[in-house]
N, C-alpha and C. Protein backbone atom coordinates (compact mmCIF):
# COMPACT_ATOMS: atom_id res chain seq x y z
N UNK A 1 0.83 -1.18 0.00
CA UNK A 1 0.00 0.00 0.00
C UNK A 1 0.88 1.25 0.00
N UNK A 2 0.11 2.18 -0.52
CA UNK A 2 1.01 3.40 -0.47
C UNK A 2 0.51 4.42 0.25
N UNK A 3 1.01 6.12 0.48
CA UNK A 3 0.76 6.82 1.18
C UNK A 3 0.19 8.31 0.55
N UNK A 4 -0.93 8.68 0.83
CA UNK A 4 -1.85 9.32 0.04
C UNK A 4 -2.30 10.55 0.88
N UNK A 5 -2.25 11.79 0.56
CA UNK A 5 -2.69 13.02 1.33
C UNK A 5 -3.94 13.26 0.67
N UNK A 6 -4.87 13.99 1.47
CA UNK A 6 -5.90 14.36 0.80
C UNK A 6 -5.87 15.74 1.35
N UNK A 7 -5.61 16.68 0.76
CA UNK A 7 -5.77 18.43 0.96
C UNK A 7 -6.88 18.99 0.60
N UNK A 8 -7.71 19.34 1.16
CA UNK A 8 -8.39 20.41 1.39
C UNK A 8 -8.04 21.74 0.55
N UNK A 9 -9.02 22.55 -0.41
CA UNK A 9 -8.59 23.86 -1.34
C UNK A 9 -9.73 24.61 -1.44
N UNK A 10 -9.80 25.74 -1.32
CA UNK A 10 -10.57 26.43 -1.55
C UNK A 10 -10.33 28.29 -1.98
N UNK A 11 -10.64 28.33 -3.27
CA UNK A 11 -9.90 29.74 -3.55
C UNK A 11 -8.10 29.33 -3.27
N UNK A 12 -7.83 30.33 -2.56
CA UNK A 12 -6.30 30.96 -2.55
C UNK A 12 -5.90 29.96 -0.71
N UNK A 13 -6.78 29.64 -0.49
CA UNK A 13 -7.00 28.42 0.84
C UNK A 13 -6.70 27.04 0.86
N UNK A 14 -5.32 26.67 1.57
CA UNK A 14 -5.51 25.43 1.43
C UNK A 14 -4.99 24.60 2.95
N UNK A 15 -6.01 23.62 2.78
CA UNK A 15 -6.10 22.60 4.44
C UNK A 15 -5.30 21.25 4.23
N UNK A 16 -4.16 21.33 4.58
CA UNK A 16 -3.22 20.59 4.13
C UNK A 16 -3.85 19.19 5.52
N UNK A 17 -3.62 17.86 4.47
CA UNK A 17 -3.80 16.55 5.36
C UNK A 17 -2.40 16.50 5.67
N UNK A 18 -1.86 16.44 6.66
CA UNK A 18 -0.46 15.82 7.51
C UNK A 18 -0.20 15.02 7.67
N UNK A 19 -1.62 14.00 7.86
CA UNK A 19 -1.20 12.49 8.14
C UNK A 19 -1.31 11.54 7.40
N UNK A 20 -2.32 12.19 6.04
CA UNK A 20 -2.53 10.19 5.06
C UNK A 20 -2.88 9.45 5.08
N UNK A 21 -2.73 8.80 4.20
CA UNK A 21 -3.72 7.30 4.70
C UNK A 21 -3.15 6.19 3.83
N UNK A 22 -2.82 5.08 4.16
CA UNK A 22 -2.62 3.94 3.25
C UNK A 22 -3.83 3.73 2.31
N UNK A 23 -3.39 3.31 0.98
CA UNK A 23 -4.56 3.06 -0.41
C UNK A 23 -4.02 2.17 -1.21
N UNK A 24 -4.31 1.02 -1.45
CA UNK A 24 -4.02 -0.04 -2.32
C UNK A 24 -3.95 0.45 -3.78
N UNK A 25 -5.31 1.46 -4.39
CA UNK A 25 -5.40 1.33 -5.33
C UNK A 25 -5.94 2.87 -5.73
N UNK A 26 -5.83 3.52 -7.34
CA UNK A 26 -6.48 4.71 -7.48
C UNK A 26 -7.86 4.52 -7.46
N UNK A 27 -8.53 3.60 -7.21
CA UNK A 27 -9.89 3.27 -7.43
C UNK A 27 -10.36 3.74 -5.91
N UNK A 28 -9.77 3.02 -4.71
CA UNK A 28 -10.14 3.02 -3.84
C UNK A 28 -9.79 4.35 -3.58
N UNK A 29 -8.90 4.97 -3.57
CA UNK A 29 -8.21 6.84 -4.02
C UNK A 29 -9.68 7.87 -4.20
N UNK A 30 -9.96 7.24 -5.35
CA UNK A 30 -11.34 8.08 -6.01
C UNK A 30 -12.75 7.61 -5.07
N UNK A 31 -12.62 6.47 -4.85
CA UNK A 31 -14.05 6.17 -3.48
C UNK A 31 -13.79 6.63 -2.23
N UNK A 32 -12.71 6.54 -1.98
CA UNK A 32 -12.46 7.73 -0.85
C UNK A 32 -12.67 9.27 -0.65
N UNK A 33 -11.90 9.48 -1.68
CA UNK A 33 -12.04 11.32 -2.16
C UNK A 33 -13.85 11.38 -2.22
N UNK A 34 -14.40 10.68 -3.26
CA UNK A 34 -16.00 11.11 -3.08
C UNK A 34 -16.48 11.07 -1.91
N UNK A 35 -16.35 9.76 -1.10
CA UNK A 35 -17.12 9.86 0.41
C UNK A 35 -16.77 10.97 1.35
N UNK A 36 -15.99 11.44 1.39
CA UNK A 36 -15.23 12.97 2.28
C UNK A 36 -15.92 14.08 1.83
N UNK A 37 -15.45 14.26 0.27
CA UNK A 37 -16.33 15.59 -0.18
C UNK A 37 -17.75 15.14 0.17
N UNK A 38 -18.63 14.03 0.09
CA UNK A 38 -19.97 14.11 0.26
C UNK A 38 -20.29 13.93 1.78
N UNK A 39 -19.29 13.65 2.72
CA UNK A 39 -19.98 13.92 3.85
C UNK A 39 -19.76 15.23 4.62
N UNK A 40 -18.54 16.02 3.72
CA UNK A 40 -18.31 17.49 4.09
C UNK A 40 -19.89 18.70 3.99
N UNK A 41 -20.08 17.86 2.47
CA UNK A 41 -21.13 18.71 2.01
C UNK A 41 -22.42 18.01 2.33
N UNK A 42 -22.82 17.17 3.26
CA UNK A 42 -24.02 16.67 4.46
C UNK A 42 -23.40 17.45 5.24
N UNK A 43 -22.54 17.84 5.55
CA UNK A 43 -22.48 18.61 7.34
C UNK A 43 -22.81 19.79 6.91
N UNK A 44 -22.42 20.98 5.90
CA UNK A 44 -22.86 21.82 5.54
C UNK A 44 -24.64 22.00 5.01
N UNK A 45 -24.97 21.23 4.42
CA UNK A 45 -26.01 20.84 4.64
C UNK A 45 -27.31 21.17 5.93
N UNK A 46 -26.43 20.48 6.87
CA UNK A 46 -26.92 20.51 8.36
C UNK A 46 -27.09 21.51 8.75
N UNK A 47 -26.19 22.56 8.25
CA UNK A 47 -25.71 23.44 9.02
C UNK A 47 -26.74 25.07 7.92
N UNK A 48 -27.18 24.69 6.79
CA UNK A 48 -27.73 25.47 5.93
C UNK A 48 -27.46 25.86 4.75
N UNK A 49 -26.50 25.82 4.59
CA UNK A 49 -25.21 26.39 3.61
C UNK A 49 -24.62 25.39 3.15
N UNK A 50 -24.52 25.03 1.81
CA UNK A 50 -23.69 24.50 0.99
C UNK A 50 -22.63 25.19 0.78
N UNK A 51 -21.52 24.97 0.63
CA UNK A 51 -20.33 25.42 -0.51
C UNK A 51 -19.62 24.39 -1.03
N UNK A 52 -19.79 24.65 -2.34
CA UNK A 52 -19.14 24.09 -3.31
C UNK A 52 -18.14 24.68 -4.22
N UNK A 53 -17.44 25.24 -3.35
CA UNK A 53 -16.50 25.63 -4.45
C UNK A 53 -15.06 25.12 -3.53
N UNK A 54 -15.34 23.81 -2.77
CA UNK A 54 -13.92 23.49 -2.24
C UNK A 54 -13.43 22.19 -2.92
N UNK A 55 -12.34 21.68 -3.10
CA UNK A 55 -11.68 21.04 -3.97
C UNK A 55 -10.82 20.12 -3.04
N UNK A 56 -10.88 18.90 -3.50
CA UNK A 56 -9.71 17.37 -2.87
C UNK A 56 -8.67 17.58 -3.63
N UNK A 57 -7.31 17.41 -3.54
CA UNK A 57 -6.38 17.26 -4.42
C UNK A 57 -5.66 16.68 -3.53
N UNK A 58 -5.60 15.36 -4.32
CA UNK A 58 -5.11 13.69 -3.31
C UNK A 58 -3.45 13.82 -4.00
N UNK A 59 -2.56 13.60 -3.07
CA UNK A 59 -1.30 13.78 -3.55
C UNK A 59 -0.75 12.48 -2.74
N UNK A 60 0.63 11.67 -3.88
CA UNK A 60 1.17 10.47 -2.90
C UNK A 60 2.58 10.85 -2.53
N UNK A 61 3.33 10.09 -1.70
CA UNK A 61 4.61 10.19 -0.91
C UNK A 61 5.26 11.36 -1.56
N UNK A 62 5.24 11.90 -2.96
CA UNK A 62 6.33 12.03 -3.54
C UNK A 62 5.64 13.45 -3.99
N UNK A 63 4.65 13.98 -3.59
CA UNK A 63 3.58 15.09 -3.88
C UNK A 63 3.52 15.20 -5.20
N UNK A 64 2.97 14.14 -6.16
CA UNK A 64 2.79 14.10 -7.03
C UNK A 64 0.92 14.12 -7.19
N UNK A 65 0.21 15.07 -8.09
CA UNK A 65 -1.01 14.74 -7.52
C UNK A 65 -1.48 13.50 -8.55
N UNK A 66 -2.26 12.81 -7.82
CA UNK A 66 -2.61 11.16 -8.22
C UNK A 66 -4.62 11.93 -8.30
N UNK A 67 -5.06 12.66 -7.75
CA UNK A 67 -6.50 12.82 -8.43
C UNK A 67 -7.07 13.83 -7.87
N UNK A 68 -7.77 15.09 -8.16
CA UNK A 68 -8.71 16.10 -8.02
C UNK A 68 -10.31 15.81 -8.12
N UNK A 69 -10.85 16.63 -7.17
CA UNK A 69 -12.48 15.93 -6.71
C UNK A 69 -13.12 17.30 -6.34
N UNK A 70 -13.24 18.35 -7.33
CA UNK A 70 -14.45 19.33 -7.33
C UNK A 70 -15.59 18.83 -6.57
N UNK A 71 -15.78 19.71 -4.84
CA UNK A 71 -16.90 19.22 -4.67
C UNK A 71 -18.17 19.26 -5.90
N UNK A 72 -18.66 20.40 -6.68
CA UNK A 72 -19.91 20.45 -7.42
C UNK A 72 -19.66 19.19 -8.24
N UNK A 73 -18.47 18.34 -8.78
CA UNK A 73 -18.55 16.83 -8.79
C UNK A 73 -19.09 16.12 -8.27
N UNK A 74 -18.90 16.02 -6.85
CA UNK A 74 -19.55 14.98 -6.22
C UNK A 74 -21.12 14.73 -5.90
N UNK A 75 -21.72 15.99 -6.47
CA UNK A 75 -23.43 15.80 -5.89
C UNK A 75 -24.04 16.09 -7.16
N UNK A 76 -24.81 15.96 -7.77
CA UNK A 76 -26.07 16.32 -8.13
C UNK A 76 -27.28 17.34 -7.23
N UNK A 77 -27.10 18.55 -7.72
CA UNK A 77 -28.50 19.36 -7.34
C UNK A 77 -29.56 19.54 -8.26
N UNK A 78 -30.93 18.97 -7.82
CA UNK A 78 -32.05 18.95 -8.29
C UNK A 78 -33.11 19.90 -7.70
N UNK A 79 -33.57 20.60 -8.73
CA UNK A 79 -34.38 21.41 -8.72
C UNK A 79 -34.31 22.43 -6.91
N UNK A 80 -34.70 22.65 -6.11
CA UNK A 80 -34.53 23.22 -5.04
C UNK A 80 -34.69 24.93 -5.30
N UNK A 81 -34.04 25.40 -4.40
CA UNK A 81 -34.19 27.16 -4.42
C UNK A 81 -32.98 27.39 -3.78
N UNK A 82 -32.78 28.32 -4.08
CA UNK A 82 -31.26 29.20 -3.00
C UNK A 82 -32.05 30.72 -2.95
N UNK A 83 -31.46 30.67 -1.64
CA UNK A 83 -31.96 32.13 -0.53
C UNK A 83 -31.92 31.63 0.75
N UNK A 84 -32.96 32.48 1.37
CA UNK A 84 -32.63 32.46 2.97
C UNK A 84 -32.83 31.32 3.52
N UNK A 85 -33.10 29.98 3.41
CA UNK A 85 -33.22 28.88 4.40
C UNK A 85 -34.17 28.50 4.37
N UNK A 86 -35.29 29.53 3.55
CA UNK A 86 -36.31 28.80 4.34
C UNK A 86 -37.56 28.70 3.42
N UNK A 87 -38.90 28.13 2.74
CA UNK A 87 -38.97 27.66 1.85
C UNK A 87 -39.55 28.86 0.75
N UNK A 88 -39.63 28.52 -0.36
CA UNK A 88 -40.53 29.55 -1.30
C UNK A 88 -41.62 29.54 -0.77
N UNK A 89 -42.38 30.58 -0.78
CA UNK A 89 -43.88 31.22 -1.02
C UNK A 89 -44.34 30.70 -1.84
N UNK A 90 -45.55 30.50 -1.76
CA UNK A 90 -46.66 30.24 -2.99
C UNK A 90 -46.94 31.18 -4.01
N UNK A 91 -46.62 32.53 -3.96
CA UNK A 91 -46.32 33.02 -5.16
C UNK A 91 -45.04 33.42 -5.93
N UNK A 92 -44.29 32.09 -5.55
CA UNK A 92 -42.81 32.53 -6.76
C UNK A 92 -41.71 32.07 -5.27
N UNK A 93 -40.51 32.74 -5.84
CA UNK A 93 -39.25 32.72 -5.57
C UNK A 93 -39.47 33.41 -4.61
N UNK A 94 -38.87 31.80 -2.83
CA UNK A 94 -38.51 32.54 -1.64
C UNK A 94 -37.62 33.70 -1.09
């Protein structure tokens, strides 16, 4: 197995992983990277607020990057509204 960072990016922002993780394979690399960004963006979720404009960039021993994971990749948004939280009115846009 080898040794795999997953960093955190956003804009001119970046949340460096320190510690890694062993990964057999780029497959398991890329099922990893999705489950993180999608449970980042359930906690935001929770919390009201999406953002999607933060980015995985999985790098191995040698900081070579091995794969990038645009959160707006990882989800599908269907139909919904954006504004204050809370739902549309019956006549139009909340």
């Amino acid at each position: 197995m080898a040794q795999f960072y997953f960093h955190l990016r956003r804009k001119d922002e970046q949340y460096p992983d320190i510690e890694g993780r062993d990964l057999p394979s780029v497959r398991q690399i890329e099922q990893q990277c999705l489950r993180e960004a999608r449970a980042m963006i359930g906690h935001d979720a929770s919390a009201g607020c999406i953002d999607l404009t933060y980015t995985i960039e999985v790098r191995d021993a040698a900081n070579r990057v091995v794969h990038v994971l645009k959160f707006q990749d990882a989800v599908e948004i269907v139909g919904g509204h954006a504004g204050t939280g809370a739902p549309p009115t019956a006549g139009g846009r909340g």
